[in-house]
C-alpha atoms as a PDB file:
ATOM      1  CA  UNK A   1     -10.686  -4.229   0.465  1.00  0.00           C
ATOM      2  CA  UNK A   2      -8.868  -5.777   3.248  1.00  0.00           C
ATOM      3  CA  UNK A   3      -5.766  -7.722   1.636  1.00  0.00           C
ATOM      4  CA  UNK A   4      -4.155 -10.727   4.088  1.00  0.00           C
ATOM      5  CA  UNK A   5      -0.442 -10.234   3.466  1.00  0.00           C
ATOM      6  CA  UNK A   6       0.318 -14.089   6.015  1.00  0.00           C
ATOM      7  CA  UNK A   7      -2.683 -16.096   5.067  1.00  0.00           C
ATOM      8  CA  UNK A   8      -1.061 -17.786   2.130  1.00  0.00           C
ATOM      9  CA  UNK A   9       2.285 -17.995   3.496  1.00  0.00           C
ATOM     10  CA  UNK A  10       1.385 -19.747   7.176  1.00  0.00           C
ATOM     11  CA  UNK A  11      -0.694 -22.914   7.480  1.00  0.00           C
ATOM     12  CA  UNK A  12      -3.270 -23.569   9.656  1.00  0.00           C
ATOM     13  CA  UNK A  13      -1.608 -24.303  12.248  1.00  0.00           C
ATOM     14  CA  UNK A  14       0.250 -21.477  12.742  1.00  0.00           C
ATOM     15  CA  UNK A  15       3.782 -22.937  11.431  1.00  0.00           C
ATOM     16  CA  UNK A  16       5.286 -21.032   8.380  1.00  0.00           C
ATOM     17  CA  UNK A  17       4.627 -22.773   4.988  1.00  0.00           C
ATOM     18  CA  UNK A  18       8.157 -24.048   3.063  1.00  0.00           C
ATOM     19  CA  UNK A  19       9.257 -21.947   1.066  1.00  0.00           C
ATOM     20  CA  UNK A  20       9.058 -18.262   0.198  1.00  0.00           C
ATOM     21  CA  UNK A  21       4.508 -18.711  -1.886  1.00  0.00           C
ATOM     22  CA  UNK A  22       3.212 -15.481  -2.868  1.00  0.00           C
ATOM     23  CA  UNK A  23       1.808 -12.946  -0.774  1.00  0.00           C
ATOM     24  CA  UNK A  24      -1.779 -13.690  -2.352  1.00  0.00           C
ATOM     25  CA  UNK A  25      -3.187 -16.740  -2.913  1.00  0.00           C
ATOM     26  CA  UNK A  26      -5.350 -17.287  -5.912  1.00  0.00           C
ATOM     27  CA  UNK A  27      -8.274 -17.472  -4.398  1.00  0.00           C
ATOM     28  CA  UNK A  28      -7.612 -13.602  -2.961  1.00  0.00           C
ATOM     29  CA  UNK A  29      -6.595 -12.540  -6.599  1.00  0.00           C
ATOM     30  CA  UNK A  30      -9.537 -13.740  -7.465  1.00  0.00           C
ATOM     31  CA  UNK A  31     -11.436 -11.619  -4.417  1.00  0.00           C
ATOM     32  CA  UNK A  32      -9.370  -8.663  -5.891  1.00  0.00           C
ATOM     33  CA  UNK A  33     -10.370  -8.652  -9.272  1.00  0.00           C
ATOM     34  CA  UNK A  34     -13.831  -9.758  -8.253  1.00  0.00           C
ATOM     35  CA  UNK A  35     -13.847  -6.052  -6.471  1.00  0.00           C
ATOM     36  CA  UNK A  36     -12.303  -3.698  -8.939  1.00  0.00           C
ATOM     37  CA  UNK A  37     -15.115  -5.585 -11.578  1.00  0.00           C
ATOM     38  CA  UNK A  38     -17.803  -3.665  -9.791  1.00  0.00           C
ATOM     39  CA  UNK A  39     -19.126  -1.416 -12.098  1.00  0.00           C
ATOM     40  CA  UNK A  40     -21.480   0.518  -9.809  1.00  0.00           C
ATOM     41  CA  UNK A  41     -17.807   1.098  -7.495  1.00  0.00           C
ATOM     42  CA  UNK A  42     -16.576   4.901  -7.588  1.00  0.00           C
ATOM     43  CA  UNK A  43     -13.952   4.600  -5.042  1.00  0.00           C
ATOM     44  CA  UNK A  44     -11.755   2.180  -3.779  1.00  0.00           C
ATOM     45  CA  UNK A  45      -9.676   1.866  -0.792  1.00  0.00           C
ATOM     46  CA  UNK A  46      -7.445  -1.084  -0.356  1.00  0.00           C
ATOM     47  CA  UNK A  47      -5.386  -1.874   2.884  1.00  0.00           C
ATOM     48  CA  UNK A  48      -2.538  -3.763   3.688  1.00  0.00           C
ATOM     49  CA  UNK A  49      -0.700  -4.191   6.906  1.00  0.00           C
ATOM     50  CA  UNK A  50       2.561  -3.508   5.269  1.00  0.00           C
ATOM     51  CA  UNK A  51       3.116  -0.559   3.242  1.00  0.00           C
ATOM     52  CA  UNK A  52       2.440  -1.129  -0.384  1.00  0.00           C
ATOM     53  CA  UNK A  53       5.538   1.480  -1.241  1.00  0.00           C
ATOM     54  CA  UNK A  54       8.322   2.467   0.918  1.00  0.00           C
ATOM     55  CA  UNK A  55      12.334   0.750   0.020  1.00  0.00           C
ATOM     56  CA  UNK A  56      13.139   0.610  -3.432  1.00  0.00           C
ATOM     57  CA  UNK A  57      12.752  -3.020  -4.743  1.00  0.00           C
ATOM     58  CA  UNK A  58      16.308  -3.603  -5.556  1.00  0.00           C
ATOM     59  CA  UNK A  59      17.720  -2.037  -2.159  1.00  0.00           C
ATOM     60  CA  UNK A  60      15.024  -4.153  -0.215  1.00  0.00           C
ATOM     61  CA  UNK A  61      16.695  -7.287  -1.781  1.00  0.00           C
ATOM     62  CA  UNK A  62      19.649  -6.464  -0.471  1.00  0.00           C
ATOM     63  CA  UNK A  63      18.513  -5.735   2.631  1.00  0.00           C
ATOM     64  CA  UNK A  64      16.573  -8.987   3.379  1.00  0.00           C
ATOM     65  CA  UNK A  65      19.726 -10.873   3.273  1.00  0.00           C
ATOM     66  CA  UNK A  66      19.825  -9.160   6.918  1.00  0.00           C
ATOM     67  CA  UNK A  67      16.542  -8.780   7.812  1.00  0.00           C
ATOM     68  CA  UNK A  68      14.467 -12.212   6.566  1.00  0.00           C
ATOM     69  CA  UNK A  69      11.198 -10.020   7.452  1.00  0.00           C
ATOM     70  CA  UNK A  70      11.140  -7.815   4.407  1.00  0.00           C
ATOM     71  CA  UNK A  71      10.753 -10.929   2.238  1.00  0.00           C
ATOM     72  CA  UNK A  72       7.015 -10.343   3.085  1.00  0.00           C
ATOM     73  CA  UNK A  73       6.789  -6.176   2.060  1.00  0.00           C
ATOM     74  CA  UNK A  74       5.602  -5.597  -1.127  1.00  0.00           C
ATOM     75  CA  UNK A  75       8.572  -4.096  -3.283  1.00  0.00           C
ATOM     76  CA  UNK A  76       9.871  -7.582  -2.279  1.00  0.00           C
ATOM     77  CA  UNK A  77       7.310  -9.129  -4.214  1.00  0.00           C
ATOM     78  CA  UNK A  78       7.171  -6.548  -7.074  1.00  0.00           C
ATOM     79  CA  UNK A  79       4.958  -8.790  -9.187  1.00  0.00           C
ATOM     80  CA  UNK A  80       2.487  -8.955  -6.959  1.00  0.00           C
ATOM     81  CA  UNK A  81       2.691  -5.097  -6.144  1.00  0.00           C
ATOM     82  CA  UNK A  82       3.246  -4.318 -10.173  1.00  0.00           C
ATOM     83  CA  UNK A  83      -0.198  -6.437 -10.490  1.00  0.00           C
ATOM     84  CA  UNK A  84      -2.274  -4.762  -7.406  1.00  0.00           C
ATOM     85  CA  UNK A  85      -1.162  -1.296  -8.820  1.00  0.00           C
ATOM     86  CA  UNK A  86      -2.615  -2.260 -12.841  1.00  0.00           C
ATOM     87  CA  UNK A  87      -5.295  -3.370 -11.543  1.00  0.00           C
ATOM     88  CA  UNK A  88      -5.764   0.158  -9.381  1.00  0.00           C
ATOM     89  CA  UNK A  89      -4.550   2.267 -11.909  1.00  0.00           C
ATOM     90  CA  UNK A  90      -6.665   0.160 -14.923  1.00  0.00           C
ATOM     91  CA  UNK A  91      -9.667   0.713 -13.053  1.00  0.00           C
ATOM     92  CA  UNK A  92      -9.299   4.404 -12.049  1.00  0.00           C
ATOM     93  CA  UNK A  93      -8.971   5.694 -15.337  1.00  0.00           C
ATOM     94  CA  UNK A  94     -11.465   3.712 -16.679  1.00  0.00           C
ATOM     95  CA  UNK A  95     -14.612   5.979 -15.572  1.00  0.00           C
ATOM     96  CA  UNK A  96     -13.581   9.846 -15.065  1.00  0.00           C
ATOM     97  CA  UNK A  97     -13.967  10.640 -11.058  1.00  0.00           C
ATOM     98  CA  UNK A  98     -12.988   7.235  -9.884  1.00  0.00           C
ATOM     99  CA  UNK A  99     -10.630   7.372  -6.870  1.00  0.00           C
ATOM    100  CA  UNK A 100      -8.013   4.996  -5.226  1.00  0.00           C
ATOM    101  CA  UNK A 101      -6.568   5.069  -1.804  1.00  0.00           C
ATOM    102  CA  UNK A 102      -3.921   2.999  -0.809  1.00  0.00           C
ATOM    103  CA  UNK A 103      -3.528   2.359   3.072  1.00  0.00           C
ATOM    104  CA  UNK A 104      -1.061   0.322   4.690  1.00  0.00           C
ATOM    105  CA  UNK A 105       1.008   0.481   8.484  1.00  0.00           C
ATOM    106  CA  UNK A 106       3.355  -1.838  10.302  1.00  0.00           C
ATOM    107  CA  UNK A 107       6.619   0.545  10.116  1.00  0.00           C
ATOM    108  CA  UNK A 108       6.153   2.847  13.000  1.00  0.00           C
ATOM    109  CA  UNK A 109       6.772   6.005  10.782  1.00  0.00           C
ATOM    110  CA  UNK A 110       3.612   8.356   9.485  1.00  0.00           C
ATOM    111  CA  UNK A 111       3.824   8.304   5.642  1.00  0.00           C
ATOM    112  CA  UNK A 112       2.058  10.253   2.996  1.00  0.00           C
ATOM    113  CA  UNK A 113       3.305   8.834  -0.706  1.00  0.00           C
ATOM    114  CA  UNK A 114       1.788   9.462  -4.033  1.00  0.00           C
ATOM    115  CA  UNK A 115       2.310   6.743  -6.581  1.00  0.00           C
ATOM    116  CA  UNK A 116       3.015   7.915 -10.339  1.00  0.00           C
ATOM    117  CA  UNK A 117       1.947   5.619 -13.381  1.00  0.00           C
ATOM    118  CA  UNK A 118       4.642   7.670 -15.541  1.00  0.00           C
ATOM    119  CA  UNK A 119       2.751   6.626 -18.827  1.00  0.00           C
ATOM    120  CA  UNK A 120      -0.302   8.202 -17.830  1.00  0.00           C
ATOM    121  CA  UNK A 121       0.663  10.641 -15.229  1.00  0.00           C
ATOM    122  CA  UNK A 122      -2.523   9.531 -12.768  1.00  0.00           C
ATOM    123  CA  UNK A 123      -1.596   9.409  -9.531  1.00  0.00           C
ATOM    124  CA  UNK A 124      -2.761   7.107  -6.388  1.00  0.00           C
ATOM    125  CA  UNK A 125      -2.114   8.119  -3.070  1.00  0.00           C
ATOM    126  CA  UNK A 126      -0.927   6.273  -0.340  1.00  0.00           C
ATOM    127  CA  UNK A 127      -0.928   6.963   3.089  1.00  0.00           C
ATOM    128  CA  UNK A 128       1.210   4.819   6.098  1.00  0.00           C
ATOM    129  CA  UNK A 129      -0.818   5.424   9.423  1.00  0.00           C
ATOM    130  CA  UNK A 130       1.738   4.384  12.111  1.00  0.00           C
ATOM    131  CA  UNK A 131       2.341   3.981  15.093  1.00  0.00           C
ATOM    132  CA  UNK A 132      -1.075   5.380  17.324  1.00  0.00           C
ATOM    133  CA  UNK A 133       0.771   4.306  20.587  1.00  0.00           C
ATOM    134  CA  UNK A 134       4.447   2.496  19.728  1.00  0.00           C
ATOM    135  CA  UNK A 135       7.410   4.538  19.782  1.00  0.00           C
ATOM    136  CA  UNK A 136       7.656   5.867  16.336  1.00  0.00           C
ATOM    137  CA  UNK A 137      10.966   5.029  14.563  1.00  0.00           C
ATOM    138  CA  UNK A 138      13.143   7.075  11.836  1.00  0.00           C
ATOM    139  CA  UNK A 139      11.953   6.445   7.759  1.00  0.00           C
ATOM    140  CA  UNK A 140      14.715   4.609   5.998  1.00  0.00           C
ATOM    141  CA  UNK A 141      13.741   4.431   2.715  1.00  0.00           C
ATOM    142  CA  UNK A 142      14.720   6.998  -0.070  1.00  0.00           C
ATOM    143  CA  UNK A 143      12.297  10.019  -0.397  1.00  0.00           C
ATOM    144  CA  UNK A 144      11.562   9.164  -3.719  1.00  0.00           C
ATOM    145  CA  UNK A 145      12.435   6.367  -6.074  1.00  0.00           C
ATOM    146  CA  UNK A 146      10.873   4.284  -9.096  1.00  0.00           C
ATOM    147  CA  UNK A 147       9.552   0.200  -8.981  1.00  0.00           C
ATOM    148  CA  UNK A 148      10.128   0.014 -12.696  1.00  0.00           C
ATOM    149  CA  UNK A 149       9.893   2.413 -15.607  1.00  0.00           C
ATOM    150  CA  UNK A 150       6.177   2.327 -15.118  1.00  0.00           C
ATOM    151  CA  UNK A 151       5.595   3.444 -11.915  1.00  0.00           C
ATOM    152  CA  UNK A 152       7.105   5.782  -9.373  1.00  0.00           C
ATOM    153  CA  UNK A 153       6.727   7.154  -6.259  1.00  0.00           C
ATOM    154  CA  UNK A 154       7.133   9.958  -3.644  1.00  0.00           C
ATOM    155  CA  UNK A 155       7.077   9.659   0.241  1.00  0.00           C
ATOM    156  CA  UNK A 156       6.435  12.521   2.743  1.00  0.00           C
ATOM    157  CA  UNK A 157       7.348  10.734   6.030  1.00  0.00           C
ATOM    158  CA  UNK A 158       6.265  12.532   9.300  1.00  0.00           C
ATOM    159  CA  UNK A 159       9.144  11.539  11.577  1.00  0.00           C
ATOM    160  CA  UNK A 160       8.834  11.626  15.697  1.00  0.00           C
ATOM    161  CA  UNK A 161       4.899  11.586  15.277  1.00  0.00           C
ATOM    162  CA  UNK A 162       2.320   9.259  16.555  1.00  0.00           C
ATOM    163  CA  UNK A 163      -0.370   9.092  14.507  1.00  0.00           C
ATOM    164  CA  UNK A 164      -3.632   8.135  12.455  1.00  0.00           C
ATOM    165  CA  UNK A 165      -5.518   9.494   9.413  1.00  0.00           C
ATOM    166  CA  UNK A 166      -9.092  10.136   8.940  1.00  0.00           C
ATOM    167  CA  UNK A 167     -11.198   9.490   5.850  1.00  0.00           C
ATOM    168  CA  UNK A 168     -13.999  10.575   4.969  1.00  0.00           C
ATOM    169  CA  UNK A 169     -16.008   9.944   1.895  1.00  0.00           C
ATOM    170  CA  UNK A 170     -18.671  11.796   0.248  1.00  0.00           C
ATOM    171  CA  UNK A 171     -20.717  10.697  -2.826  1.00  0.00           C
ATOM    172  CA  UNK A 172     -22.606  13.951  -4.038  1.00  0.00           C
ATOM    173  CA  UNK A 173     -23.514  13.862  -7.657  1.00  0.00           C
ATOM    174  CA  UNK A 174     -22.050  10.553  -8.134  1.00  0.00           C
ATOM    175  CA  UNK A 175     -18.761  11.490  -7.937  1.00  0.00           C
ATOM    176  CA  UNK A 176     -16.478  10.322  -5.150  1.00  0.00           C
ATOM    177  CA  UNK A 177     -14.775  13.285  -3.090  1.00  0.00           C
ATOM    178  CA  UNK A 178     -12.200  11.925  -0.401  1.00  0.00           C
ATOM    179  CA  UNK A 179     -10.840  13.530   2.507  1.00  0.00           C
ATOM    180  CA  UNK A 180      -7.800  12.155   3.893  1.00  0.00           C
ATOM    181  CA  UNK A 181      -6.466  13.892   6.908  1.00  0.00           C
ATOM    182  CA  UNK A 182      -3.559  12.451   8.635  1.00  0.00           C
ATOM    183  CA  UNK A 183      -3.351  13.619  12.552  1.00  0.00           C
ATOM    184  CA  UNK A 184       0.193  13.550  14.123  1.00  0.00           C
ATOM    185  CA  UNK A 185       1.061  14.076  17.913  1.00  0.00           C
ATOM    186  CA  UNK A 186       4.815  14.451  18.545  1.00  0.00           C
ATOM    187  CA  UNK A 187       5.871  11.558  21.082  1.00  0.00           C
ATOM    188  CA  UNK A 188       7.175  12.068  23.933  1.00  0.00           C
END
């Protein structure tokens, strides 16, 4: 699932709506819960183009006093995240062998982070695949850190790397098996 983190919050026309609307509008909620209701589903991989985890949520408050463009990552708007991660979480442990990837990019640093639902102890991973060509730039955020009591979260970040990941799914059985490979190149 392909989420659009600037469709709600620009118009049509390309000028920024008032304001500070939700990253999803209701008619993408809607999309969202639409695909985690498929039954015959065994793995799902949702992408953002901001990281769904990196700053803690209070910190990144803080911090977009400075920096205005952080009002649009998702610890910013930790209802929105808190609600994208029940829904993964609900829906992985609903059926044994169910699997969740989170994917997300933007920041210019390779991550590999593995989200914790501390009441269950289920994990989703989530993997940051940037930059492929941009000069990659130093991870800022705590290496580990919690977006409520619920949920927590650790981040491997590969520093002075270009890079990608691979994925590659394989449905034997009826049970998901991902692969996720990330590839790094030291720049230059």
């Amino acid at each position: 699932f392909m989420i659009d983190q600037r469709g709600n919050r620009i118009r049509e026309d390309g000028v920024l709506t008032e304001g500070l609307p939700p990253l999803l509008s209701s008619e993408q909620r809607k999309a969202i819960v639409d695909f985690f209701g498929d039954e015959s589903m065994t793995c799902a991989l949702l992408c953002a183009e901001i990281p769904f985890v990196g700053p803690d949520p209070e910190g990144v408050k803080k911090q977009a006093e400075r920096l205005a463009m952080l009002k649009d990552h998702w610890p910013y708007n930790l209802d929105e995240l808190i609600w994208i991660l029940d829904l993964c979480f609900a829906w992985k442990s609903a059926a044994a062998g169910r699997e969740v990837l989170l994917l997300g990019g933007d920041i210019h640093v390779m991550v590999d982070s593995l989200i914790t639902d501390n009441s269950t102890g289920q994990t989703v991973r989530h993997v940051t695949a940037s930059p492929i060509t941009n000069s990659p730039s130093n991870f800022h955020p705590a290496l580990d850190g919690k977006l409520n009591e619920k949920y927590s979260y650790v981040h491997k970040p590969f520093p002075g790397q270009r890079g990608f990941c691979t994925i590659d799914l394989s449905f034997e059985n009826g049970a998901p098996a991902m692969e996720v490979e990330l590839v790094c190149v030291p720049a230059e």
